[in-house]
PDB file of N, CA and C in Angstrom:
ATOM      1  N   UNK A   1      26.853 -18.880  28.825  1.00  0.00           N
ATOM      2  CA  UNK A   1      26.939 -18.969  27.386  1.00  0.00           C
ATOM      3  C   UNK A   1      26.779 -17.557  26.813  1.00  0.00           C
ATOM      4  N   UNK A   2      27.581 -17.188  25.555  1.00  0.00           N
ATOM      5  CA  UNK A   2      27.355 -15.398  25.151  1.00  0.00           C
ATOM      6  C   UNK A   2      26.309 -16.157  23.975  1.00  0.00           C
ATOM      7  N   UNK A   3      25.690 -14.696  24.150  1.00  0.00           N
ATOM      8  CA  UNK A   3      24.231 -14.068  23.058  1.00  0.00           C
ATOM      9  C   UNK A   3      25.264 -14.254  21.809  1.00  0.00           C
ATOM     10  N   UNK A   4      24.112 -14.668  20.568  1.00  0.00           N
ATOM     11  CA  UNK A   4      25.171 -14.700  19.593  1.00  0.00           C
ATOM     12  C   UNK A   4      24.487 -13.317  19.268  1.00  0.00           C
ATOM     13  N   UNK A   5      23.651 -12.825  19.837  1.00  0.00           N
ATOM     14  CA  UNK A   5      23.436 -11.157  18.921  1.00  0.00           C
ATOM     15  C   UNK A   5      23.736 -10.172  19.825  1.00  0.00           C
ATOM     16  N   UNK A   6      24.743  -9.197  19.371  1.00  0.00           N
ATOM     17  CA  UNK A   6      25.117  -8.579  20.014  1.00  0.00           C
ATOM     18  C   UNK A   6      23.925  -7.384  20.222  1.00  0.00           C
ATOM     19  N   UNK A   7      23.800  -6.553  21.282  1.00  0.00           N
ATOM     20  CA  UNK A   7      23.225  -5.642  21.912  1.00  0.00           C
ATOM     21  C   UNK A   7      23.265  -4.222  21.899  1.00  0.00           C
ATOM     22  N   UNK A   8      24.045  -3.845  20.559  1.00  0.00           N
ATOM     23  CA  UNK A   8      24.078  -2.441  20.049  1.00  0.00           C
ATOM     24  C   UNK A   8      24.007  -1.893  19.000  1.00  0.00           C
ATOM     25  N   UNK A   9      22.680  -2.362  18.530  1.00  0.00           N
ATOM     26  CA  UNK A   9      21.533  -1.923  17.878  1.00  0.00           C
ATOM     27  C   UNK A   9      20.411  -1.349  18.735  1.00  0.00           C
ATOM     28  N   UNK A  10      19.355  -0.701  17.800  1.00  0.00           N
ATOM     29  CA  UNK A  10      18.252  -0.663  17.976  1.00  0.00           C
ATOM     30  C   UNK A  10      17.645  -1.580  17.977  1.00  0.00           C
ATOM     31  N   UNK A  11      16.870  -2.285  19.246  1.00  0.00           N
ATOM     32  CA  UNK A  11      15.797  -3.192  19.437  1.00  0.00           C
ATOM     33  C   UNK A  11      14.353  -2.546  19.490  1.00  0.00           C
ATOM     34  N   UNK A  12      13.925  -3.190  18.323  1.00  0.00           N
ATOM     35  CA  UNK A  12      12.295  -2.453  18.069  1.00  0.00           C
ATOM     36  C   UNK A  12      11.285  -3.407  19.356  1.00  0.00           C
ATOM     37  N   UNK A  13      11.991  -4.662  19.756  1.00  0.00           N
ATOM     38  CA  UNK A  13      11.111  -5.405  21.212  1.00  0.00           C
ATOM     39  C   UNK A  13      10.723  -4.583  22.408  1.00  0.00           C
ATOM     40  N   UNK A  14      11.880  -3.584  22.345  1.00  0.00           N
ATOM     41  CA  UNK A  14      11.550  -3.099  23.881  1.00  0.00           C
ATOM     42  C   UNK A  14      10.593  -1.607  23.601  1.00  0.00           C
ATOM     43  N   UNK A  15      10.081  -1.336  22.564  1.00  0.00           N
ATOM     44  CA  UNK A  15       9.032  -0.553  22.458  1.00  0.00           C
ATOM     45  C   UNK A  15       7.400  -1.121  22.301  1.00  0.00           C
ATOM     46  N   UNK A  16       6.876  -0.043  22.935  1.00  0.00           N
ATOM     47  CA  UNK A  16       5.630  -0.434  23.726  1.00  0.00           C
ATOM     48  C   UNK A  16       4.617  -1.336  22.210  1.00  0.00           C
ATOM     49  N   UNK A  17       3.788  -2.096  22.465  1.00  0.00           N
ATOM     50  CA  UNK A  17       3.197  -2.948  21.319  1.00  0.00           C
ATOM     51  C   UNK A  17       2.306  -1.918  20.312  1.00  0.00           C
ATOM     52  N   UNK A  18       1.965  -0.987  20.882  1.00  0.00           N
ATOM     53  CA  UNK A  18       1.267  -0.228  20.208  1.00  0.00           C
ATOM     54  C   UNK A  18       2.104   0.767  19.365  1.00  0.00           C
ATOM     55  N   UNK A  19       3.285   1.047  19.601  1.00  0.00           N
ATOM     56  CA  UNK A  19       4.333   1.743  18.664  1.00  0.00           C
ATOM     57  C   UNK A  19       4.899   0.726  17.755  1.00  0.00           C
ATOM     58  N   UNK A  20       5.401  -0.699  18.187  1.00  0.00           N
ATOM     59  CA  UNK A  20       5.488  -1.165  16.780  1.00  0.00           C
ATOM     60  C   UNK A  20       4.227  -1.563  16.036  1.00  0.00           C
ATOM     61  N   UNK A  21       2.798  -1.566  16.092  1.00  0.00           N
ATOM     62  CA  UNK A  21       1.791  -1.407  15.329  1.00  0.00           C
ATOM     63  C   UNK A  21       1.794  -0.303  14.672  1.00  0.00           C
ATOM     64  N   UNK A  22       2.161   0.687  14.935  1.00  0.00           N
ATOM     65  CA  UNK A  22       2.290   1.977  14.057  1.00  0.00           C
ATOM     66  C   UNK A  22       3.229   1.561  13.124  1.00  0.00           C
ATOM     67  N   UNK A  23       4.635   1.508  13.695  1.00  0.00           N
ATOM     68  CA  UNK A  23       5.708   1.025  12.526  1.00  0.00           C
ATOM     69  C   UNK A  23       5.463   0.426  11.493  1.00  0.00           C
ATOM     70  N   UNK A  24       4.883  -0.731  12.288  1.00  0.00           N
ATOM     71  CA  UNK A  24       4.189  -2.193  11.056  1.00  0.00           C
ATOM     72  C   UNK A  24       3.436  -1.367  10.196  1.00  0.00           C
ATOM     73  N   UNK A  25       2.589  -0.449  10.600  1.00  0.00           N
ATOM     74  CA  UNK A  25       1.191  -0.041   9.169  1.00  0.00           C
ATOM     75  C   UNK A  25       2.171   0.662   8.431  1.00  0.00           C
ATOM     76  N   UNK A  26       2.538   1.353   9.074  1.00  0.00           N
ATOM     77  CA  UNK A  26       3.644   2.611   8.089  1.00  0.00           C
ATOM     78  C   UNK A  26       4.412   2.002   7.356  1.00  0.00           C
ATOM     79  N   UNK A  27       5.306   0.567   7.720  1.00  0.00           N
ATOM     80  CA  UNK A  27       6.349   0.112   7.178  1.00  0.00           C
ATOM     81  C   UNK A  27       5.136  -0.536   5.938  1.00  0.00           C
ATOM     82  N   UNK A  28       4.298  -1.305   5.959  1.00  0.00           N
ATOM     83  CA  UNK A  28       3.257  -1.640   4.867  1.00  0.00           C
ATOM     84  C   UNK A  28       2.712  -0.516   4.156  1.00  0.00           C
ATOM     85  N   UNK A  29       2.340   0.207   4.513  1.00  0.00           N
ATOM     86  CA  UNK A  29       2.012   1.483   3.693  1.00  0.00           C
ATOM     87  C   UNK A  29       2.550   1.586   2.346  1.00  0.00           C
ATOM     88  N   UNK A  30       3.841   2.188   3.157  1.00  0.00           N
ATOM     89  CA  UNK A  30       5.038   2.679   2.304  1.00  0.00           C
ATOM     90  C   UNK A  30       5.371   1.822   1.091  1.00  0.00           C
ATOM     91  N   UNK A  31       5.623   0.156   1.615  1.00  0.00           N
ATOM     92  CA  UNK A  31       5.801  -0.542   0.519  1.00  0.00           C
ATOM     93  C   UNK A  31       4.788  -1.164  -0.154  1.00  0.00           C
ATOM     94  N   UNK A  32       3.663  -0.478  -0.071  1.00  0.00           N
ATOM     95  CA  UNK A  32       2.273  -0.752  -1.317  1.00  0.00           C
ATOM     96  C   UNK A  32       2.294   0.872  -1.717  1.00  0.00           C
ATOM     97  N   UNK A  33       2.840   2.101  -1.378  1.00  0.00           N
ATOM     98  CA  UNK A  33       2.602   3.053  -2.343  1.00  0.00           C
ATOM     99  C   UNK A  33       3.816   2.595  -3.182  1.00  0.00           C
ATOM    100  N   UNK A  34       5.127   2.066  -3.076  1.00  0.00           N
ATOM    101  CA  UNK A  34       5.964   2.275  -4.169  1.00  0.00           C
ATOM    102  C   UNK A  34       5.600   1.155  -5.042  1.00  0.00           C
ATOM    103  N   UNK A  35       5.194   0.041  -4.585  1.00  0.00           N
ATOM    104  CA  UNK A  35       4.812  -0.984  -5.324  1.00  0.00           C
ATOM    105  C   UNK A  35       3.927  -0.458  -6.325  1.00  0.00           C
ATOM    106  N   UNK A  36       2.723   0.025  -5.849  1.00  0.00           N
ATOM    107  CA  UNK A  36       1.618   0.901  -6.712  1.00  0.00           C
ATOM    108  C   UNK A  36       2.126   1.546  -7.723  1.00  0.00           C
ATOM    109  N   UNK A  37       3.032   2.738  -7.128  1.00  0.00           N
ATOM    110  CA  UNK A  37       3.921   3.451  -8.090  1.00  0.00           C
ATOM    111  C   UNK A  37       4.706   2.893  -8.886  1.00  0.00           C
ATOM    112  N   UNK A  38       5.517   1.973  -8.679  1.00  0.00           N
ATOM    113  CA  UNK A  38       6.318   1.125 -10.304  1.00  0.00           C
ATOM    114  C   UNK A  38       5.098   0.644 -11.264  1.00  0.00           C
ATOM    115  N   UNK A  39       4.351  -0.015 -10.274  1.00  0.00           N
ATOM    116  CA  UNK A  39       3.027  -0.677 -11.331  1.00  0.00           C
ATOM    117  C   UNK A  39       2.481   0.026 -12.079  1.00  0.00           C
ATOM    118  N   UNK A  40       2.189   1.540 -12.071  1.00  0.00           N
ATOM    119  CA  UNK A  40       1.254   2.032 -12.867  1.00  0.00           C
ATOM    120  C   UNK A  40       2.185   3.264 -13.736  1.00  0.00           C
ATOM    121  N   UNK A  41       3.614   2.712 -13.356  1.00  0.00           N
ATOM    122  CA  UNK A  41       4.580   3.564 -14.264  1.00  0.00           C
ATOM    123  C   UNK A  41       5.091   3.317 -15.082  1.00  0.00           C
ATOM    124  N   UNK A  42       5.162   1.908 -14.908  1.00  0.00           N
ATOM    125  CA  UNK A  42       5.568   0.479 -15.921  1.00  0.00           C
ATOM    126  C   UNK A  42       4.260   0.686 -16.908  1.00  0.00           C
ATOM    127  N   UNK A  43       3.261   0.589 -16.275  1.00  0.00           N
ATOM    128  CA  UNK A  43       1.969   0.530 -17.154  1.00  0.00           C
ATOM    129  C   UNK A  43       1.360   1.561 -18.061  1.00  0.00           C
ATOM    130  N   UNK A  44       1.811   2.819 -17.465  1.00  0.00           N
ATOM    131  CA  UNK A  44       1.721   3.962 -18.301  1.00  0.00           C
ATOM    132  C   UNK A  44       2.478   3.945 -19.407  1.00  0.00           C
ATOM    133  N   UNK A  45       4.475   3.799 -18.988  1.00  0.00           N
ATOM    134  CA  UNK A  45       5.385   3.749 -20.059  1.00  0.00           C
ATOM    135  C   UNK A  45       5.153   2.644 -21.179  1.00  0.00           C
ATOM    136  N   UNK A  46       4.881   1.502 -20.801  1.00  0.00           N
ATOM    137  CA  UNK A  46       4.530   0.217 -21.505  1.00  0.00           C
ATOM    138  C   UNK A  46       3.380   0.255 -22.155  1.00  0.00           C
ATOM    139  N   UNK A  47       2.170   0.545 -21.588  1.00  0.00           N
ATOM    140  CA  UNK A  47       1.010   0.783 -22.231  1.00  0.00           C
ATOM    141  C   UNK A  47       0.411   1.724 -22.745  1.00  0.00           C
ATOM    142  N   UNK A  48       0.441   2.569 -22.355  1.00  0.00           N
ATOM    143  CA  UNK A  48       0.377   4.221 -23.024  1.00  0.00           C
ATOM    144  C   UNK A  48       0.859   4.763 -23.842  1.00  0.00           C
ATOM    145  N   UNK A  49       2.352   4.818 -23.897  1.00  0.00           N
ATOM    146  CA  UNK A  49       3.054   5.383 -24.650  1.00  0.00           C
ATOM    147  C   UNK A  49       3.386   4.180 -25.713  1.00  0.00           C
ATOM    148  N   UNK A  50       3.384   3.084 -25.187  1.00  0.00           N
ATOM    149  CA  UNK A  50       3.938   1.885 -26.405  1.00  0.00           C
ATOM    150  C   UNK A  50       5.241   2.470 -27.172  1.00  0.00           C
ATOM    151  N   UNK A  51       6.107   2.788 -26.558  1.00  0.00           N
ATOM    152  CA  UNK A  51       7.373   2.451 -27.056  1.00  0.00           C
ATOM    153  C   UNK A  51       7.643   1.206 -27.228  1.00  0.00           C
ATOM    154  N   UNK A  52       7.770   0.343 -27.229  1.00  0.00           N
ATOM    155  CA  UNK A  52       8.001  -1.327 -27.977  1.00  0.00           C
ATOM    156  C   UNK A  52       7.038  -0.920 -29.213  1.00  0.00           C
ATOM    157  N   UNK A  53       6.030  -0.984 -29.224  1.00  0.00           N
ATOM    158  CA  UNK A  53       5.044  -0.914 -30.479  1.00  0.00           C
ATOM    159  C   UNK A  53       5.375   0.146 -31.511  1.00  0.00           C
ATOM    160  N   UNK A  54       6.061   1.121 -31.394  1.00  0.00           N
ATOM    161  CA  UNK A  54       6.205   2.177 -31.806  1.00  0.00           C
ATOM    162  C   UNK A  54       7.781   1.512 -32.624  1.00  0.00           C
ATOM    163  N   UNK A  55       8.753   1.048 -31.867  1.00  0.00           N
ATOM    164  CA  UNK A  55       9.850   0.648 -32.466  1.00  0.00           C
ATOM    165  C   UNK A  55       9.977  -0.558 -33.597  1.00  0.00           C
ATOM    166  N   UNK A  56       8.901  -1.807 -33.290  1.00  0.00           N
ATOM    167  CA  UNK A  56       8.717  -2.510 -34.190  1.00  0.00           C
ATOM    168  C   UNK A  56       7.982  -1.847 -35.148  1.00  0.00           C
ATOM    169  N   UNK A  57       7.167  -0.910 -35.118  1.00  0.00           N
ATOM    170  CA  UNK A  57       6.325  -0.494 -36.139  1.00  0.00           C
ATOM    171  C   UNK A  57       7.695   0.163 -37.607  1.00  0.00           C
ATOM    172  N   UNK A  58       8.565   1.033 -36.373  1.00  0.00           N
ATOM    173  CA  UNK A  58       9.673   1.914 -37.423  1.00  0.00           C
ATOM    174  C   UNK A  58      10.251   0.574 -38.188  1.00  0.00           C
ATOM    175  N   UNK A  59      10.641  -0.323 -37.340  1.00  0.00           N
ATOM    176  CA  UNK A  59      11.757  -1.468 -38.049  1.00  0.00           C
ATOM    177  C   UNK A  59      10.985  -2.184 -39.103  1.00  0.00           C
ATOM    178  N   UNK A  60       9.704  -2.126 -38.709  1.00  0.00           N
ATOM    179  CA  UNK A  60       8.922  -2.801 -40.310  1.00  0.00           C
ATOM    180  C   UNK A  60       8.801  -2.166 -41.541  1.00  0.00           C
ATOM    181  N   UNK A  61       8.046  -0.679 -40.710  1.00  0.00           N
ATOM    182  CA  UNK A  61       8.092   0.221 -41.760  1.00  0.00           C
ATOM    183  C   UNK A  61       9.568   0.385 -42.386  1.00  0.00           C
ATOM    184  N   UNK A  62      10.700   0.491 -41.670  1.00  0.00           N
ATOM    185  CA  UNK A  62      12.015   0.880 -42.571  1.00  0.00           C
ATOM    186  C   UNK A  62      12.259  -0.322 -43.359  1.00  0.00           C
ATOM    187  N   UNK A  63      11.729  -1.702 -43.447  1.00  0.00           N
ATOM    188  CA  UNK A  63      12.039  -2.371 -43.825  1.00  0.00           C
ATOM    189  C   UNK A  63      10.908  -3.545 -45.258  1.00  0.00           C
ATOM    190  N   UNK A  64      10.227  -2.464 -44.728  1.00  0.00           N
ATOM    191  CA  UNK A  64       8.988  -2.706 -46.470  1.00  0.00           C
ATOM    192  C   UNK A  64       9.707  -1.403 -46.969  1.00  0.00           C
ATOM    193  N   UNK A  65      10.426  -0.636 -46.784  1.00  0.00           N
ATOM    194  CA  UNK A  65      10.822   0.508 -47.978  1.00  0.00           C
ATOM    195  C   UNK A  65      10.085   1.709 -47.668  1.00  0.00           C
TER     196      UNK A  65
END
């Protein structure tokens, strides 16, 4: 019977268990610093600076006169 996956790729199985434990932390790492990083960039732009708050404020103010 043929493999339905073919065999020319990189297989991360045939490296030793302790190198894909490295991978694994690194590959988690990485995606909790960018996660971190949107979160507190979103939160800065959104909360800090309040551009939304700032734009309803103009559209009211332009619109009491």
């Amino acid at each position: 019977m043929a493999n339905a996956v073919a065999n020319n790729g990189f297989n991360l199985d045939k490296l030793p268990v302790f190198v894909q434990l490295l991978i694994g932390i690194i590959a988690l790492l990485i995606i909790a610093v960018v996660g971190f990083s949107l979160f507190f960039a979103v939160d800065i732009l959104l909360l800090d600076f309040d551009p939304i708050g700032k734009v309803i404020s103009a559209i009211a103010s332009a619109a009491r006169g």
